[in-house]
N, C-alpha and C. Protein backbone atom coordinates (compact mmCIF):
# COMPACT_ATOMS: atom_id res chain seq x y z
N UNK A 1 -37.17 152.32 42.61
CA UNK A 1 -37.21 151.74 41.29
C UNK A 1 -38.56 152.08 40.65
N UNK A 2 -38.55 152.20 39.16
CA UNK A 2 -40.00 152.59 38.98
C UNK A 2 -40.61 151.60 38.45
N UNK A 3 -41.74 151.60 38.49
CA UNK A 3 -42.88 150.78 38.50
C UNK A 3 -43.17 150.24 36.86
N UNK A 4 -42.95 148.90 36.40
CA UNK A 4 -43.31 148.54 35.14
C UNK A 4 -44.81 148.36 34.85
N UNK A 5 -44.90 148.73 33.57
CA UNK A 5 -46.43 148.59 33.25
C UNK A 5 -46.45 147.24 32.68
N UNK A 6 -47.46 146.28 33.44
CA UNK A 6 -47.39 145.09 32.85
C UNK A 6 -48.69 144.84 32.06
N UNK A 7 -49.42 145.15 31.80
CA UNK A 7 -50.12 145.27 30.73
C UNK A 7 -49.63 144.21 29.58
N UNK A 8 -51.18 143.41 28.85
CA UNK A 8 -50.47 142.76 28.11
C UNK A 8 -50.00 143.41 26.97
N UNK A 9 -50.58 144.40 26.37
CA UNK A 9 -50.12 145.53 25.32
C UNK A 9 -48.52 145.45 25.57
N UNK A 10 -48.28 145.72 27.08
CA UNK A 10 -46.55 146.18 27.23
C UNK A 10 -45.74 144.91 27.16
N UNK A 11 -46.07 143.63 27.38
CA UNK A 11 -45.05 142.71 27.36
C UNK A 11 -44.16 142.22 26.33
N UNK A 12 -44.89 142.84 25.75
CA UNK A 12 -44.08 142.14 24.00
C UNK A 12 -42.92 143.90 24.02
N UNK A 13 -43.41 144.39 24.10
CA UNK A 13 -42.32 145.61 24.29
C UNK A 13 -41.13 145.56 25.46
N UNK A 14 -41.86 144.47 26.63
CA UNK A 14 -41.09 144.54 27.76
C UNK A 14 -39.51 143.49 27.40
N UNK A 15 -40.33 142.60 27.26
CA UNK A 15 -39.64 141.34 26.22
C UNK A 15 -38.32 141.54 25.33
N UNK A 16 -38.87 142.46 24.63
CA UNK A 16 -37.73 142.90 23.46
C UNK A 16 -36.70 144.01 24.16
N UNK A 17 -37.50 144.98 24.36
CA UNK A 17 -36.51 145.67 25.51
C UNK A 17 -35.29 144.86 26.52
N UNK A 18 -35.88 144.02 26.65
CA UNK A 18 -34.66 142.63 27.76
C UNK A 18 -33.91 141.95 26.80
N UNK A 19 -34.39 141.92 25.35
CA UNK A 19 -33.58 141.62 24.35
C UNK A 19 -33.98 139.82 25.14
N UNK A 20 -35.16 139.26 25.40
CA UNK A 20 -35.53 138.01 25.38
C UNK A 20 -36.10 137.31 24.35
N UNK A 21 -36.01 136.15 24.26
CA UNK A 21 -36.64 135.58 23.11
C UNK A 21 -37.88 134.40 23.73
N UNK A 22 -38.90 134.58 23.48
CA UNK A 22 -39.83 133.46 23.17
C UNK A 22 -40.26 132.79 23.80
N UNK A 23 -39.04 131.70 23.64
CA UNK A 23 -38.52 130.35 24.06
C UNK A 23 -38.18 130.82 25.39
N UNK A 24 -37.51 131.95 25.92
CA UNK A 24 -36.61 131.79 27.06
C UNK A 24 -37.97 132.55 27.87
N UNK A 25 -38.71 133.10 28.00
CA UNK A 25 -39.79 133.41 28.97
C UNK A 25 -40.29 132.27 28.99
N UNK A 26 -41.02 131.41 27.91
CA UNK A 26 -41.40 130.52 28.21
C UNK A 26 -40.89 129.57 28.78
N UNK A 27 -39.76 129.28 28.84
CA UNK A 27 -39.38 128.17 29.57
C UNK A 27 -38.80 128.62 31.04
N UNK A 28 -38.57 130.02 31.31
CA UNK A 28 -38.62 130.74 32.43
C UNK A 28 -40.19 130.14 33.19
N UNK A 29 -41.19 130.32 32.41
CA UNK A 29 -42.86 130.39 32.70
C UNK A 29 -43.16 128.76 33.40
N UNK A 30 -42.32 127.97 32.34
CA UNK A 30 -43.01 126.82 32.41
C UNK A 30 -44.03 126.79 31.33
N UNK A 31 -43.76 127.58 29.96
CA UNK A 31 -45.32 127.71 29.53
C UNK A 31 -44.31 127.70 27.95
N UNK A 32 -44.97 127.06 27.09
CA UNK A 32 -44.77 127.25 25.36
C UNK A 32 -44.14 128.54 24.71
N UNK A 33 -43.80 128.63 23.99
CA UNK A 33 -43.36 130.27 23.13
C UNK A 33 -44.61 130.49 22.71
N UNK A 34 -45.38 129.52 22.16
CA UNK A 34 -46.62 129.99 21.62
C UNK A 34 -47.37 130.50 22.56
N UNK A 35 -47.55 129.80 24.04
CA UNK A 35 -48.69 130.45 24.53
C UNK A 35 -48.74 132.05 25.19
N UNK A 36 -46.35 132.48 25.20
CA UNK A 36 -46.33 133.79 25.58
C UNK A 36 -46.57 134.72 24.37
N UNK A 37 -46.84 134.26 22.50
CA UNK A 37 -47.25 134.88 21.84
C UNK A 37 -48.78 135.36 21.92
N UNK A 38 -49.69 134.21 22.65
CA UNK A 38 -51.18 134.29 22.35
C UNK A 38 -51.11 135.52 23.83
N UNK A 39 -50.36 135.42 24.80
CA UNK A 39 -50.17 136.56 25.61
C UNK A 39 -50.27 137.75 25.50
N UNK A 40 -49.07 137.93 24.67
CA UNK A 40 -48.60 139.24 24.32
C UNK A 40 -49.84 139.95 23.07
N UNK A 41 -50.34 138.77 22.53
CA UNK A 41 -51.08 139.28 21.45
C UNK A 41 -52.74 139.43 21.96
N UNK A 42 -52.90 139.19 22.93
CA UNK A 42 -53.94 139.28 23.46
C UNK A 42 -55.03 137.73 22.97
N UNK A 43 -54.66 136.63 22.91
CA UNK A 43 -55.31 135.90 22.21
C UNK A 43 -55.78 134.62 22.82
N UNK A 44 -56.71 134.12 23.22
CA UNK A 44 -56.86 132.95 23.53
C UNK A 44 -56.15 132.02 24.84
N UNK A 45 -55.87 132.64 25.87
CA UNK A 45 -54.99 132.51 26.98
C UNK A 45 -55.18 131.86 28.24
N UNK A 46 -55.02 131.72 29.15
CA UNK A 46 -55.60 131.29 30.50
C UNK A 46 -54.77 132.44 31.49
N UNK A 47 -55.89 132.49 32.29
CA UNK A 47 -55.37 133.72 33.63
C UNK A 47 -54.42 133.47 33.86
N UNK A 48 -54.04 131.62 34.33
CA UNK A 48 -53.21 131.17 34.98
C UNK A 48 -51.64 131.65 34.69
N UNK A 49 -51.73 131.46 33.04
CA UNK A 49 -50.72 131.46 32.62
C UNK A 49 -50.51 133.02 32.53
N UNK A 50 -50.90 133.93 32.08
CA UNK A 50 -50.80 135.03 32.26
C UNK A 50 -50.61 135.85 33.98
N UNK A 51 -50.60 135.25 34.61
CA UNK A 51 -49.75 135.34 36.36
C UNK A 51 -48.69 134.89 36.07
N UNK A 52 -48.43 133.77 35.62
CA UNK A 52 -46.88 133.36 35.47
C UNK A 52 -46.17 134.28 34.59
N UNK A 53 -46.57 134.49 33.39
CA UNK A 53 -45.34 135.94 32.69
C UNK A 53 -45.35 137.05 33.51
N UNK A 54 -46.60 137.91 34.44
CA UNK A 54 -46.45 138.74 34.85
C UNK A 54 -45.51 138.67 36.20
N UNK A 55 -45.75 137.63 36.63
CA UNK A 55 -44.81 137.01 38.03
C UNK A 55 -43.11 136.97 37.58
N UNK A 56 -42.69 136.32 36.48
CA UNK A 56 -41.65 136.20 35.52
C UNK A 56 -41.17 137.79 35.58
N UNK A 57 -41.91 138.69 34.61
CA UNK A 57 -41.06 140.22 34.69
C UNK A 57 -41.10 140.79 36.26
N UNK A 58 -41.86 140.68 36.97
CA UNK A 58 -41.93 141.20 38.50
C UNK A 58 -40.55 141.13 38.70
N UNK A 59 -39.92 139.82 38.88
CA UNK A 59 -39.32 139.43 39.34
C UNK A 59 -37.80 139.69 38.71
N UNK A 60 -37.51 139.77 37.30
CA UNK A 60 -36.47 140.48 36.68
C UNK A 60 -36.48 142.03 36.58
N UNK A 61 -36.86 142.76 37.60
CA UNK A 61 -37.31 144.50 37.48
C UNK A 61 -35.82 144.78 37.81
């Protein structure tokens, strides 16, 4: 299988590509829609939470 780039640049591309919305990572995450926007957008974030989206796509490859 090949290897996803998880990069936060790529998640918002990864996201849409899965045809996911928002709401549904985040509540996959345990984490807000807003805080997988401040994610994807590079903005104001915690590590923590940013392991959990990357842990989240790992895991749907």
């Amino acid at each position: 299988m090949d290897q996803v780039d998880l990069s936060n640049e790529n998640l918002k591309s990864l996201r849409k590509s899965r045809n996911l919305l928002l709401i549904e990572v985040g509540n996959a995450c345990n984490l807000l829609p807003s805080t997988i926007f401040k994610i994807e957008n590079g903005r104001n974030y915690k590590d923590e939470d940013l392991k959990k989206v990357k842990s989240f796509y790992s895991t749907i490859q």
